[in-house]
Protein backbone atom coordinates (compact mmCIF):
# COMPACT_ATOMS: atom_id res chain seq x y z
CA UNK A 1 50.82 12.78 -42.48
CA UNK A 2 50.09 11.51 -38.95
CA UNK A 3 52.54 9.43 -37.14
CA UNK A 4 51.19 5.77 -36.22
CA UNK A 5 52.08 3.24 -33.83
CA UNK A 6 49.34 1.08 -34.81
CA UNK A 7 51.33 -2.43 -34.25
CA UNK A 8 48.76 -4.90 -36.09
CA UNK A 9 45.85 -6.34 -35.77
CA UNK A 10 42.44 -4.24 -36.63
CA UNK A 11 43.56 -1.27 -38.02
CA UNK A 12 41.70 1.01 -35.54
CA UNK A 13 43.61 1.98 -32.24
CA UNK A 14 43.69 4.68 -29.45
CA UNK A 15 46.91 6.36 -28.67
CA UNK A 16 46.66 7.84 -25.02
CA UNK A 17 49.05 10.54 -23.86
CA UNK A 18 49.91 9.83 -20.08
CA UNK A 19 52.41 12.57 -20.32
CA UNK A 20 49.35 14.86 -21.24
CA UNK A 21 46.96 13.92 -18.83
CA UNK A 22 49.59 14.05 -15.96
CA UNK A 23 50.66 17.90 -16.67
CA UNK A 24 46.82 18.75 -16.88
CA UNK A 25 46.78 17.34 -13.17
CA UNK A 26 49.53 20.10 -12.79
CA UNK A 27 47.85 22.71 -14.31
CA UNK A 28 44.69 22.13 -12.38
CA UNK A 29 47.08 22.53 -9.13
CA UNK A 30 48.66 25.62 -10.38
CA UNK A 31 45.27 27.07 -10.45
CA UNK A 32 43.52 26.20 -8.09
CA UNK A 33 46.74 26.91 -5.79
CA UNK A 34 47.95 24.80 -2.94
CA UNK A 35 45.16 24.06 -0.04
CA UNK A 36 42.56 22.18 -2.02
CA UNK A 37 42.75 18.52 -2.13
CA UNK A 38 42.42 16.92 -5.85
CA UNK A 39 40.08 13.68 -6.07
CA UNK A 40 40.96 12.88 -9.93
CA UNK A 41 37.94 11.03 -11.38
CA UNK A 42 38.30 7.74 -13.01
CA UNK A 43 35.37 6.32 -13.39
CA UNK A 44 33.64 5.17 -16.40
CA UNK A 45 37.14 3.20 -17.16
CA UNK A 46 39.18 6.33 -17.00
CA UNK A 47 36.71 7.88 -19.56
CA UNK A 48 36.90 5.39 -21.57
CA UNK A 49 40.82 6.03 -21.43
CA UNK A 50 41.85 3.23 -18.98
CA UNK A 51 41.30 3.53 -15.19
CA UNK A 52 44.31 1.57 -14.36
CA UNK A 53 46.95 3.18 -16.07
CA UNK A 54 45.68 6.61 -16.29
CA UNK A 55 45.09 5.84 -12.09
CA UNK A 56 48.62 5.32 -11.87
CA UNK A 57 49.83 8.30 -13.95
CA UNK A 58 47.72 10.29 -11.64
CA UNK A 59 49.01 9.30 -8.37
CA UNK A 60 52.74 9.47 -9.32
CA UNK A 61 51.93 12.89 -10.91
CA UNK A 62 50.63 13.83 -7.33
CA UNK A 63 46.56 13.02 -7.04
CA UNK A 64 45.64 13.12 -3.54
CA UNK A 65 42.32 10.87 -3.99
CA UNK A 66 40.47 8.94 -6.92
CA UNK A 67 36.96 9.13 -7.33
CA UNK A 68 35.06 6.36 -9.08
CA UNK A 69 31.34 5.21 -9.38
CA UNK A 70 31.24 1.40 -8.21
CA UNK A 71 33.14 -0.91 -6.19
CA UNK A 72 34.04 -2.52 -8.71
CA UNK A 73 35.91 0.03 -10.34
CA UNK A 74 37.46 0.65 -6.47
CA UNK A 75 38.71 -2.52 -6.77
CA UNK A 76 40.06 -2.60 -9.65
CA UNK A 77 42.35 0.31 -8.56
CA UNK A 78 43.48 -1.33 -5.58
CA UNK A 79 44.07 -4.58 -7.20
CA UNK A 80 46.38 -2.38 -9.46
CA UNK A 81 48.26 -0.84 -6.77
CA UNK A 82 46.32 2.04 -6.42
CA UNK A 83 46.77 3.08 -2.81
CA UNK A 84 45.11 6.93 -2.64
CA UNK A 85 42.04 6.65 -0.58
CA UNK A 86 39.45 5.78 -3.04
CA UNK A 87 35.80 7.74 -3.33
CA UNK A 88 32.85 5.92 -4.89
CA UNK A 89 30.61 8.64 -5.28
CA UNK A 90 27.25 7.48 -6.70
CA UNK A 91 26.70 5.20 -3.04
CA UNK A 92 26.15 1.65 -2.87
CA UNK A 93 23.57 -0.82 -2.78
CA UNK A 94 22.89 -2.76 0.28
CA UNK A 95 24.96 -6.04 0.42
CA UNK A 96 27.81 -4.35 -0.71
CA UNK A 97 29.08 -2.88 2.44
CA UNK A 98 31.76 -5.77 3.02
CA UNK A 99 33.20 -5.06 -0.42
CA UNK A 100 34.06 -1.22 0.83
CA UNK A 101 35.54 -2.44 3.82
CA UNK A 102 37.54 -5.29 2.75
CA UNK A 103 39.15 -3.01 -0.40
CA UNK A 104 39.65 0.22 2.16
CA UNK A 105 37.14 2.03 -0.41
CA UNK A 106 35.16 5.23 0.85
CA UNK A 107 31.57 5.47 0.51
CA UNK A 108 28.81 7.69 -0.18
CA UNK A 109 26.01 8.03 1.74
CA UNK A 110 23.02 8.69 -0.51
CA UNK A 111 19.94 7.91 1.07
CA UNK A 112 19.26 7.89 5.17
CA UNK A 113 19.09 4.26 5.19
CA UNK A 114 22.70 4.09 4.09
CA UNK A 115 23.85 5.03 7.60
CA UNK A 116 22.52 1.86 9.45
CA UNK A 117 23.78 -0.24 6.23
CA UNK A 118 27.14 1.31 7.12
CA UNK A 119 26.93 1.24 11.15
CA UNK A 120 25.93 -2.34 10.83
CA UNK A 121 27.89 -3.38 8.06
CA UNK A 122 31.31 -2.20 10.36
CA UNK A 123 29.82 -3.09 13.60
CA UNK A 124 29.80 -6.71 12.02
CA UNK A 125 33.32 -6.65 10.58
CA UNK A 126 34.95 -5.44 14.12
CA UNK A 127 36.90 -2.40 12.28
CA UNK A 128 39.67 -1.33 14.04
CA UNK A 129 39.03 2.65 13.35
CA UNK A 130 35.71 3.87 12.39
CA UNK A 131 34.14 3.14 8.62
CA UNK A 132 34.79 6.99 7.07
CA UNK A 133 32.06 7.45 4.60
CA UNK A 134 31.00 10.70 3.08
CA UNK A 135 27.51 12.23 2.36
CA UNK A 136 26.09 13.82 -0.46
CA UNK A 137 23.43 16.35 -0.31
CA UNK A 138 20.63 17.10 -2.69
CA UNK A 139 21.21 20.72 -3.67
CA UNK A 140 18.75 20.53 -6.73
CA UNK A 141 19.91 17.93 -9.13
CA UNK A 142 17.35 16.09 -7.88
CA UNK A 143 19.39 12.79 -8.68
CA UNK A 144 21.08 11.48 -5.60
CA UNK A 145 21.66 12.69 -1.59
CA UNK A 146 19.79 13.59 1.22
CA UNK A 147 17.75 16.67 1.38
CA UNK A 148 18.85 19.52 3.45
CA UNK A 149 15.50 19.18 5.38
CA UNK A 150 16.61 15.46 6.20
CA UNK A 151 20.02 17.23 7.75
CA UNK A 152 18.00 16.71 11.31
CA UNK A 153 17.20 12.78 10.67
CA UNK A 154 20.34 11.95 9.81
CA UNK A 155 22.31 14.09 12.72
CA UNK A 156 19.96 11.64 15.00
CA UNK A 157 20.76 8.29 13.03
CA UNK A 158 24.30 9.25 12.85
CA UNK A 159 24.34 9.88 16.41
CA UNK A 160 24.05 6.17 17.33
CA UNK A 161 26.71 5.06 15.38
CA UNK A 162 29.85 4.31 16.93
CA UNK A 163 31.53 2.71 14.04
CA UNK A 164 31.46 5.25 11.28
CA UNK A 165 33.47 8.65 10.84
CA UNK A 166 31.78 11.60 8.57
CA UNK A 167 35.19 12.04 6.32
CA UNK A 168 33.20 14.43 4.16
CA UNK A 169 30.51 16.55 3.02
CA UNK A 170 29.91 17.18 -0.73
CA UNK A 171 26.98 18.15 -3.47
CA UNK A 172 27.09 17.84 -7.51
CA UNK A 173 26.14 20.54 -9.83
CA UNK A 174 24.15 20.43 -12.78
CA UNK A 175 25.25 23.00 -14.93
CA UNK A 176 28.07 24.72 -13.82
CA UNK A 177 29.72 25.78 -17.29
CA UNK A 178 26.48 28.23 -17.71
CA UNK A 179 26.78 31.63 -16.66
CA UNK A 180 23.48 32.51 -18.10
CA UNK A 181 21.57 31.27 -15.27
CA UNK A 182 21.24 31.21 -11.77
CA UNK A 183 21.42 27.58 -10.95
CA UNK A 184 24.62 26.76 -10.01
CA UNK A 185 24.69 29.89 -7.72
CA UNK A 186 21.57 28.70 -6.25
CA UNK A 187 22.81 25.31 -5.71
CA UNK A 188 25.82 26.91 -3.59
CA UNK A 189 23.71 28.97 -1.68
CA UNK A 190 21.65 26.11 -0.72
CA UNK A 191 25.05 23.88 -0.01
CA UNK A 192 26.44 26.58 2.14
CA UNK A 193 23.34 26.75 4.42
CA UNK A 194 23.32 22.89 4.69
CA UNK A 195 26.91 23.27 6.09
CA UNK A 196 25.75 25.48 8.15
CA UNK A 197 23.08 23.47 9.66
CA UNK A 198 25.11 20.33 10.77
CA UNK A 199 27.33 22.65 12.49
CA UNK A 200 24.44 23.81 14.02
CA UNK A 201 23.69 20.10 14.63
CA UNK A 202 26.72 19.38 16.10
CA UNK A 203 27.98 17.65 13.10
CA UNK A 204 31.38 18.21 11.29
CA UNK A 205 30.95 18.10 7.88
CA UNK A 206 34.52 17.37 7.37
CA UNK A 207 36.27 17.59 3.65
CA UNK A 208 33.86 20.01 1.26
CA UNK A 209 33.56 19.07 -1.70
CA UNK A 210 31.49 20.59 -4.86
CA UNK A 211 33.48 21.85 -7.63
CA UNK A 212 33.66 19.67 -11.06
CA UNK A 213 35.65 20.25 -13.72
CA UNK A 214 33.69 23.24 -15.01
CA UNK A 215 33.04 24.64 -11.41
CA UNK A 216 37.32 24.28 -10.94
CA UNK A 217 37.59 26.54 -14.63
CA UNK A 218 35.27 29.33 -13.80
CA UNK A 219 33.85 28.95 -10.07
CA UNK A 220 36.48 29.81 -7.64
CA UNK A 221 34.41 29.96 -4.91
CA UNK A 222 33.31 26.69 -5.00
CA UNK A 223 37.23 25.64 -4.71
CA UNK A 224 36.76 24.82 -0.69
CA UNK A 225 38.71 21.78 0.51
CA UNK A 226 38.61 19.46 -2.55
CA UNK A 227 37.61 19.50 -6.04
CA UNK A 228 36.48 16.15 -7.96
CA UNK A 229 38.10 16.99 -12.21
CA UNK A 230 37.00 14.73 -14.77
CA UNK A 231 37.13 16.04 -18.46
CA UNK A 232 39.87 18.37 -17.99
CA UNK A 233 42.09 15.85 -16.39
CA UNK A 234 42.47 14.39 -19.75
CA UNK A 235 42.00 17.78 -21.48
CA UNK A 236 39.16 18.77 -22.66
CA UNK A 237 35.83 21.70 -21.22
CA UNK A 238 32.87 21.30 -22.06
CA UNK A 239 30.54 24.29 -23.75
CA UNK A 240 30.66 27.30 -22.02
CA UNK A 241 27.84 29.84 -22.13
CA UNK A 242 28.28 32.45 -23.37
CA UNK A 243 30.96 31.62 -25.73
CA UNK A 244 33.42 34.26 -23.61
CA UNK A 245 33.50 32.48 -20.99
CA UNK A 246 35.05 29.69 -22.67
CA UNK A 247 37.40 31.59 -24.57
CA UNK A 248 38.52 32.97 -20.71
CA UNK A 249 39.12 29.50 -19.52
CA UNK A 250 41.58 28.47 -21.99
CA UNK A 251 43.73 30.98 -21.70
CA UNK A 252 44.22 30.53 -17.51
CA UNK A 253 43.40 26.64 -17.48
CA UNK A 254 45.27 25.34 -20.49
CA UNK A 255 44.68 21.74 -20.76
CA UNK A 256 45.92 19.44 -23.58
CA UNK A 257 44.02 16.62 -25.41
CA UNK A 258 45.29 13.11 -24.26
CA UNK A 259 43.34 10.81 -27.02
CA UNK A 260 44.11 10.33 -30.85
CA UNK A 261 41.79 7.41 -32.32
CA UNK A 262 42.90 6.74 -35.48
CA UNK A 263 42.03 4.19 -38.28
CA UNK A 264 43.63 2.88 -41.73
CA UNK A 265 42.09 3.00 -45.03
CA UNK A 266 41.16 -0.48 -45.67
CA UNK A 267 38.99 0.41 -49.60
CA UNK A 268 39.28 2.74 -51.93
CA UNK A 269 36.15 3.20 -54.78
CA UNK A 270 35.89 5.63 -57.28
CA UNK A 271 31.80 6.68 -58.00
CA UNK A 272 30.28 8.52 -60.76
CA UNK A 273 27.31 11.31 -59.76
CA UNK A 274 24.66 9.97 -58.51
CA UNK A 275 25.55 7.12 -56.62
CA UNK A 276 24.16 6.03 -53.00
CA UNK A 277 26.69 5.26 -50.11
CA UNK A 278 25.76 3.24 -46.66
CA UNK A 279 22.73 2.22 -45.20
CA UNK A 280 19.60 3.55 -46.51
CA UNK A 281 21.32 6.06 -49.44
CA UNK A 282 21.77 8.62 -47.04
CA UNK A 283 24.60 9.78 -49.05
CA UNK A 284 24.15 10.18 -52.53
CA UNK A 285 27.37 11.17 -54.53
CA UNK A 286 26.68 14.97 -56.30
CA UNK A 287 30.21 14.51 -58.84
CA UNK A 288 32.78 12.21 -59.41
CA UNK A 289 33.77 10.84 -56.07
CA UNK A 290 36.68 8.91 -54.64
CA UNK A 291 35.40 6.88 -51.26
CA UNK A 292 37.13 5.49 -48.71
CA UNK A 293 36.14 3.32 -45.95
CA UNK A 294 37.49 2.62 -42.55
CA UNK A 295 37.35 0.13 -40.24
CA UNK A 296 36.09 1.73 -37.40
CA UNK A 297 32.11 2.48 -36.85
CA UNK A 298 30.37 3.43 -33.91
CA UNK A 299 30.86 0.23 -31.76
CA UNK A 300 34.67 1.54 -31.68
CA UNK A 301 33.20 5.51 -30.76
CA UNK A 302 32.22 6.77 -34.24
CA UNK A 303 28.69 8.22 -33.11
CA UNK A 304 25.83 7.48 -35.12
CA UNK A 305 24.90 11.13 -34.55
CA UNK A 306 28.19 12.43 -37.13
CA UNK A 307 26.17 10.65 -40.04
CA UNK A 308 26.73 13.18 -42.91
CA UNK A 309 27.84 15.38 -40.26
CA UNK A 310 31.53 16.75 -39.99
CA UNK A 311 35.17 15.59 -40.67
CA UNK A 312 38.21 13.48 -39.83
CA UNK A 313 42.03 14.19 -41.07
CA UNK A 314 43.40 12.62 -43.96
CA UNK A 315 47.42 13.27 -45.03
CA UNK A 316 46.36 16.73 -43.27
CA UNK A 317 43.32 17.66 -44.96
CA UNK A 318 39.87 17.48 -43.02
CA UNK A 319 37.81 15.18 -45.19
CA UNK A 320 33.59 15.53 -44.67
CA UNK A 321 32.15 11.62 -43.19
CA UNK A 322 29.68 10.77 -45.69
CA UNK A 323 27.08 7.62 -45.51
CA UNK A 324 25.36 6.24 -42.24
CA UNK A 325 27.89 5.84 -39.84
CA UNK A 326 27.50 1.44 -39.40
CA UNK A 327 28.57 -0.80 -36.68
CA UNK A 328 32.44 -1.62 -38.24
CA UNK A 329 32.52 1.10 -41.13
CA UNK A 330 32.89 4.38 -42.12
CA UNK A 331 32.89 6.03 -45.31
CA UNK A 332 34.44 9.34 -46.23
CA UNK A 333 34.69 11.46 -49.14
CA UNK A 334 38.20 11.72 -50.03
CA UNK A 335 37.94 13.03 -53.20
CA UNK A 336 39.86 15.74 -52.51
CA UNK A 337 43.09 14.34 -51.08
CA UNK A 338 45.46 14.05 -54.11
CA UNK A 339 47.62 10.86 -53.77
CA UNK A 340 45.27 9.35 -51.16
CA UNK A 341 45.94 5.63 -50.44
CA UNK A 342 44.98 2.10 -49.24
CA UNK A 343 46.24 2.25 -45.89
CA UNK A 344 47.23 5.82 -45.01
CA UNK A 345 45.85 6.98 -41.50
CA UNK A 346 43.09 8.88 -41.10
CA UNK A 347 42.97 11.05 -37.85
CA UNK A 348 39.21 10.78 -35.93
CA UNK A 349 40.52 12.50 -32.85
CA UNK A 350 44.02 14.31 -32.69
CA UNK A 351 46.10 16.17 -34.67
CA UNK A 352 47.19 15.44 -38.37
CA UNK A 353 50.11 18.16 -40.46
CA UNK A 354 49.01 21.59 -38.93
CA UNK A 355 45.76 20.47 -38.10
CA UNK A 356 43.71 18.92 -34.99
CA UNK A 357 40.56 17.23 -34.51
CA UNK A 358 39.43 17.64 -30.49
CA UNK A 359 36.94 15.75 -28.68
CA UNK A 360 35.19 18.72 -27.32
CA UNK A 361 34.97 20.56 -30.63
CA UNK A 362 32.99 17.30 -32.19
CA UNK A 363 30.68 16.83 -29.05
CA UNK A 364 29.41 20.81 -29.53
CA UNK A 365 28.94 20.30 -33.11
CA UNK A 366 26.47 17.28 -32.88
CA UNK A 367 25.00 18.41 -29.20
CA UNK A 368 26.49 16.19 -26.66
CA UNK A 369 29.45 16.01 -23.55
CA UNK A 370 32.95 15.38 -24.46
CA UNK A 371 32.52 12.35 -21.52
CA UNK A 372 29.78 11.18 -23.87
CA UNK A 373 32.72 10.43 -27.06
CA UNK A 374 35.05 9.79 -24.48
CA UNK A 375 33.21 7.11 -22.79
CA UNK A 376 31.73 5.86 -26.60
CA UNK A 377 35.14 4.44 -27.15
CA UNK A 378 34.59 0.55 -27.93
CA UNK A 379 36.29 -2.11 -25.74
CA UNK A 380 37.94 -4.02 -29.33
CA UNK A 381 39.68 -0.60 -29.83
CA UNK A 382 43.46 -1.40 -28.79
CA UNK A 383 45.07 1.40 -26.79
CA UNK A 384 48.94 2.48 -26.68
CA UNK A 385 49.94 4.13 -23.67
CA UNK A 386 52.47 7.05 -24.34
């Protein structure tokens, strides 16, 4: 049976390995070798894991940068003690320009009106060494950054400002796990000749930076001064295509799972054929069935979309979800599980006896990210650091 910690309270809790998610840090270093720099993402509340603490792990463990989406979540870092130079990488809005300064946090320049936001904002503030900021380009996510044809306008705003420093040049890509299409090499191609052009400019693009976690697994050409890994940080990949290439990355980048979410068996009810369970019968029982609910539903990160759809670990035994998945509650069939009883644990994510449940296994089966269930886990789930 699984191992608890759970200390009270709602019987529904995270258990977090630190341990884990700091030796995946190591393995990224090992291969990617020694010149890169490593921004370790933490936004999104560490995945959902914890920014602070996770933050921490990471910088003792040997991150050279964080990267987060918000000031806020700068700020939280460096009211933690975070004190890694600190990316937010999805920009800013205007108004907010004090914030960066006053918390030493790094922007992102998005948009060509970010640059006189920035000047103007440091200009005002008297810095004693230039506001470093760096700029994202457009490469064909067509979500945020400048276009390379804007390249010339922002050379010539960037040119009158005397109190910002480019620290750093960098684009996202949209698909980089899939080697059945062209668009990640496209996107590089079109990144490289950007890089090209503000040299031409004049312009040092400083620190290059495209590679996410699925560019650092497969991509090494995208490696070049930095790379920005999420998921694998706290060890999982997301779906690979084809299927090979997958199979290839787990045997050089070897990452280990850092979350088990776990419940207790809070009712036990024994149903003749024929019998509905949940919200709108979308279970009916086909024999004799032994139910058991837990207190966990998808406010905690159960997702509505594993309704009647795949299983959880029970004294070691993978036991099918059955019924709508509710707000607080989830039902399983445990019919199977001889000696099954109020309050034994039932594994979500983790392992369980000779068996494991991971987070990226359940996001292919029902179509999504492994950020997506990582990110789904509720705020009333308690978490134990390891």
């Amino acid at each position: 049976m699984a191992k608890t910690i759970h200390r009270g309270g709602r019987p529904v809790w995270a258990e977090i390995s630190l341990k884990a998610i700091a030796n995946n840090l190591r393995v990224t270093r090992r291969h990617i070798g020694p010149k890169p720099q490593i921004l370790a993402v933490v936004k999104s509340n560490g995945y959902g894991l914890g920014a602070v603490p996770v933050a921490k792990a990471l910088q003792k463990a040997g991150a050279d940068r964080f990267g987060v989406t918000c000031a806020n979540e700068g700020i939280e870092l460096r009211e933690s003690g975070i004190r890694k130079p600190v990316l937010v990488l999805t920009g800013f809005w205007p108004g907010e320009e004090k914030r960066f300064i006053d918390n030493r946090l790094t922007p992102s320049v998005t948009r060509l009106d970010d640059v006189k936001h920035l000047e103007r904002a440091a200009k005002s503030a008297r810095v004693k060494a230039p506001l470093k900021f760096h700029l994202k380009i457009n490469t064909g996510m067509n979500r945020l950054g400048i276009l390379p044809s804007e390249l010339g306008a922002f050379a010539a705003a960037f040119a009158d400002c005397r109190h910002l420093q480019l620290e750093g040049t960098f684009t996202h890509f949209a698909s980089a796990e899939d080697f059945s299409a062209r668009q990640t090499d496209d996107q590089e191609e079109v990144f490289r000749s950007s890089l090209a052009r503000m040299r031409e400019l004049g312009i040092s693009p400083g620190i290059v930076h495209l590679a996410n976690s699925g560019a650092i697994c497969a991509r090494p050409s995208t490696w070049a001064d930095m790379v920005r890994p999420g998921a694998i940080l706290y060890g999982y990949y997301q779906s690979f295509d084809p299927p090979q290439k997958g199979q290839e990355v787990r045997r050089m980048l070897p990452v280990e799972p850092s979350l088990s979410l776990r419940a207790r068996i809070i009712s036990l009810r024994d149903l003749p054929t024929g019998q509905p369970v949940g919200y709108s019968a979308r279970f009916v029982t086909e024999r004799p069935s032994r139910i058991a609910v837990i207190n966990a539903g998808y406010a905690d990160g159960i997702l509505r979309q594993r309704t009647n759809h795949g299983c959880v670990l029970v004294r070691g035994r993978r036991v099918p979800l059955v019924g709508t998945i509710s707000m607080d509650l989830t039902t399983l069939d445990v019919t199977n599980v001889p000696d099954v009883a109020l309050g034994d644990v039932v594994t979500i994510y983790g392992k369980d006896g000779d068996d494991q449940i991971r987070v990226s296994d359940v996001a292919h089966e029902i179509g999504t990210v492994t950020s997506d269930l990582l990110c789904a886990l509720g705020r009333r789930v308690a978490r134990y650091y390891l």
